[in-house]
C-alpha atoms as a PDB file:
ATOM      1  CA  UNK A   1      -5.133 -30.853  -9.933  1.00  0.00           C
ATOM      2  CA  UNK A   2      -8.465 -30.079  -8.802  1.00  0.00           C
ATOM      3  CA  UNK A   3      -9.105 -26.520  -6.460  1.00  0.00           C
ATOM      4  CA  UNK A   4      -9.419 -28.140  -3.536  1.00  0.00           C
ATOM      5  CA  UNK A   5      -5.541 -29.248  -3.787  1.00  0.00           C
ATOM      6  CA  UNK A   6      -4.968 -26.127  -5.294  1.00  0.00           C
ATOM      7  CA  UNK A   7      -6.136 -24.603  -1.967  1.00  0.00           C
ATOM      8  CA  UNK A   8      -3.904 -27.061   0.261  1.00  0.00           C
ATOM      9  CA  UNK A   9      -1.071 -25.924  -2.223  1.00  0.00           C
ATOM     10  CA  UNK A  10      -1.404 -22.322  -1.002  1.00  0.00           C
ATOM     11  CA  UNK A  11      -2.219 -22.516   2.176  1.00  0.00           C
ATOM     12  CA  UNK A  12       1.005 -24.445   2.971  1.00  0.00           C
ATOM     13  CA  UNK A  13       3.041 -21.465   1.275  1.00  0.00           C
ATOM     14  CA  UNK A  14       0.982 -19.172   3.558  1.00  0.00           C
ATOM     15  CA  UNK A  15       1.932 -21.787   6.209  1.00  0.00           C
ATOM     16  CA  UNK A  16       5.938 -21.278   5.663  1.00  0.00           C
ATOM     17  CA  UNK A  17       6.094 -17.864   5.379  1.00  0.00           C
ATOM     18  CA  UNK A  18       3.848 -17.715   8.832  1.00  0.00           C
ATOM     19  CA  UNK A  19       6.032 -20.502  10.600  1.00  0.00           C
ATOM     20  CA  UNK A  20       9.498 -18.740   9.202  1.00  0.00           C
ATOM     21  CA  UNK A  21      11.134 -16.019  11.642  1.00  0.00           C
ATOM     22  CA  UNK A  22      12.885 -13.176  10.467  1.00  0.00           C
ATOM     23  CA  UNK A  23      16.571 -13.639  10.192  1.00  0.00           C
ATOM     24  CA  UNK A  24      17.157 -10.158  11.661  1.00  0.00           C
ATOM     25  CA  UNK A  25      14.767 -10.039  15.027  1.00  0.00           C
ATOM     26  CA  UNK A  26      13.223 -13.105  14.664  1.00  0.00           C
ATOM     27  CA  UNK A  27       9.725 -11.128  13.932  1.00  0.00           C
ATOM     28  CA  UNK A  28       6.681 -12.721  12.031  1.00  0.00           C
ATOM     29  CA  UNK A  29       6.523 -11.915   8.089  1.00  0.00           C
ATOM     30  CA  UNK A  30       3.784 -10.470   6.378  1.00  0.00           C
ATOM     31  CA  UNK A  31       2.592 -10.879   2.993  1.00  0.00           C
ATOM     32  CA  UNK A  32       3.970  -6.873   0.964  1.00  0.00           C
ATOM     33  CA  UNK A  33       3.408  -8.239  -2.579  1.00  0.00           C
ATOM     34  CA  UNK A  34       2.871 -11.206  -4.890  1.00  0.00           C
ATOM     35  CA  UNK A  35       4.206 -12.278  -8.454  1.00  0.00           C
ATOM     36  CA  UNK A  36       3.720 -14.947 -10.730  1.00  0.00           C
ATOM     37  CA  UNK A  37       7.197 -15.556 -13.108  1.00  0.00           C
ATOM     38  CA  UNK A  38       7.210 -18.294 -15.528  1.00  0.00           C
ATOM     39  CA  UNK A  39      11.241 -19.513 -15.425  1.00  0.00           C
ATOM     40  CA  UNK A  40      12.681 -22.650 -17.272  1.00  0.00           C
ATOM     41  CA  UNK A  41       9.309 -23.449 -18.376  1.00  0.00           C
ATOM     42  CA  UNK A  42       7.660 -23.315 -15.212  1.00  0.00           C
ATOM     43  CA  UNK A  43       5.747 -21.605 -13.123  1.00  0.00           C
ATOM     44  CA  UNK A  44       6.424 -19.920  -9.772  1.00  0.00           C
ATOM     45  CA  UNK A  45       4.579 -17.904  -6.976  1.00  0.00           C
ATOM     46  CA  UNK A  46       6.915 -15.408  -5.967  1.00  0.00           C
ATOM     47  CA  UNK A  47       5.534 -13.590  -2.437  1.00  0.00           C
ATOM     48  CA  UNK A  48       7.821 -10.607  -1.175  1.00  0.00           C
ATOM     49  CA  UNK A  49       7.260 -10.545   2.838  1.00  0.00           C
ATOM     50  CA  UNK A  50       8.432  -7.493   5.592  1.00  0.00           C
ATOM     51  CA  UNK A  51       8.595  -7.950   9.098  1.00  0.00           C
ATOM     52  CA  UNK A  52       6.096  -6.800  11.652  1.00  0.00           C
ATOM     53  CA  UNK A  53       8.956  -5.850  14.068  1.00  0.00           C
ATOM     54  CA  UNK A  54      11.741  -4.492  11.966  1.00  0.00           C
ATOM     55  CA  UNK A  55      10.854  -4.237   8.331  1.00  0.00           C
ATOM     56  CA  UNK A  56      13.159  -6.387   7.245  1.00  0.00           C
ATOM     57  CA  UNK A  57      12.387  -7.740   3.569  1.00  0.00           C
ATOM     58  CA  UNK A  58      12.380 -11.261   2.302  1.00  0.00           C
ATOM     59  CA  UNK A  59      11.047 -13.226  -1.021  1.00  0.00           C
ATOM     60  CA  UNK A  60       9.415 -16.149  -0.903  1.00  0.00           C
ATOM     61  CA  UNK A  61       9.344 -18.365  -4.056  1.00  0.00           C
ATOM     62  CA  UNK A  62       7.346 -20.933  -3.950  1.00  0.00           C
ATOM     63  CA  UNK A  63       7.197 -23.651  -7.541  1.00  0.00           C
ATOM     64  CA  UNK A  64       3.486 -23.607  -8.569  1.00  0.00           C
ATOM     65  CA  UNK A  65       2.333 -26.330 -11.009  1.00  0.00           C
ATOM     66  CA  UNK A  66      -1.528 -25.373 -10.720  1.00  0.00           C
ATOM     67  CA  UNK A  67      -0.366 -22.603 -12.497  1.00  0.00           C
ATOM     68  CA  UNK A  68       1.390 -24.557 -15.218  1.00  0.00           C
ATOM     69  CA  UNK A  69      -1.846 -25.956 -15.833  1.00  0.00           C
ATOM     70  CA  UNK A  70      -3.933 -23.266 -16.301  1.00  0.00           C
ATOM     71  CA  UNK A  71      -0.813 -22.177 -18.511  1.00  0.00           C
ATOM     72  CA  UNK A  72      -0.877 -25.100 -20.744  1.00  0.00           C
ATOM     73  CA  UNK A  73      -5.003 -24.900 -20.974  1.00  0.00           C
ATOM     74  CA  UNK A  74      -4.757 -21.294 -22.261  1.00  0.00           C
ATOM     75  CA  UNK A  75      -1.867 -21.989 -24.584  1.00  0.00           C
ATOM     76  CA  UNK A  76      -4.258 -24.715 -25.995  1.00  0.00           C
ATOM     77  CA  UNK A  77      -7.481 -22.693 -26.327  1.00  0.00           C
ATOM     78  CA  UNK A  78      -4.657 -20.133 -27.714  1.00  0.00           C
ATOM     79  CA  UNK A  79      -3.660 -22.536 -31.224  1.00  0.00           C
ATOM     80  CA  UNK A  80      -7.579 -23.390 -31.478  1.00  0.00           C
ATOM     81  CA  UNK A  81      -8.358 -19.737 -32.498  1.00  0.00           C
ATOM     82  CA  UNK A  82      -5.040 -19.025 -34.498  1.00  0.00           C
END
């Protein structure tokens, strides 16, 4: 995966969280926090929102498999020095 669809990757998560309402007021989420978590051997981009209006919290998880690259490329340069 090269950056450019990398880019397009994130940008569409950015895109969701903008385009989904709160289930409370029906506010606009904002981006609070971010986390990367490795789970069943892959990777995810985990983004924990509040809304503008009411505060209201809400996590985003989002499966990332640019990051499962990078991931394997380390583990690689990893067994090269060991």
């Amino acid at each position: 995966m090269n950056s450019q669809e990398v880019m397009r990757y994130v940008e569409s998560e950015y895109e969701i969280i903008r385009l989904t309402p709160c289930e409370v007021c029906g506010g606009e989420y904002l981006h609070n926090y971010q986390e990367i978590v490795s789970k069943d051997d892959s990777m995810y981009d985990i983004l924990i929102c509040a809304c503008s209006k009411c505060g209201h919290e809400k996590s985003f998880e989002f499966h990332a498999p640019y990051l499962e690259e990078i991931k394997k490329k380390t583990k690689k340069k990893d067994s090269m020095y060991n």
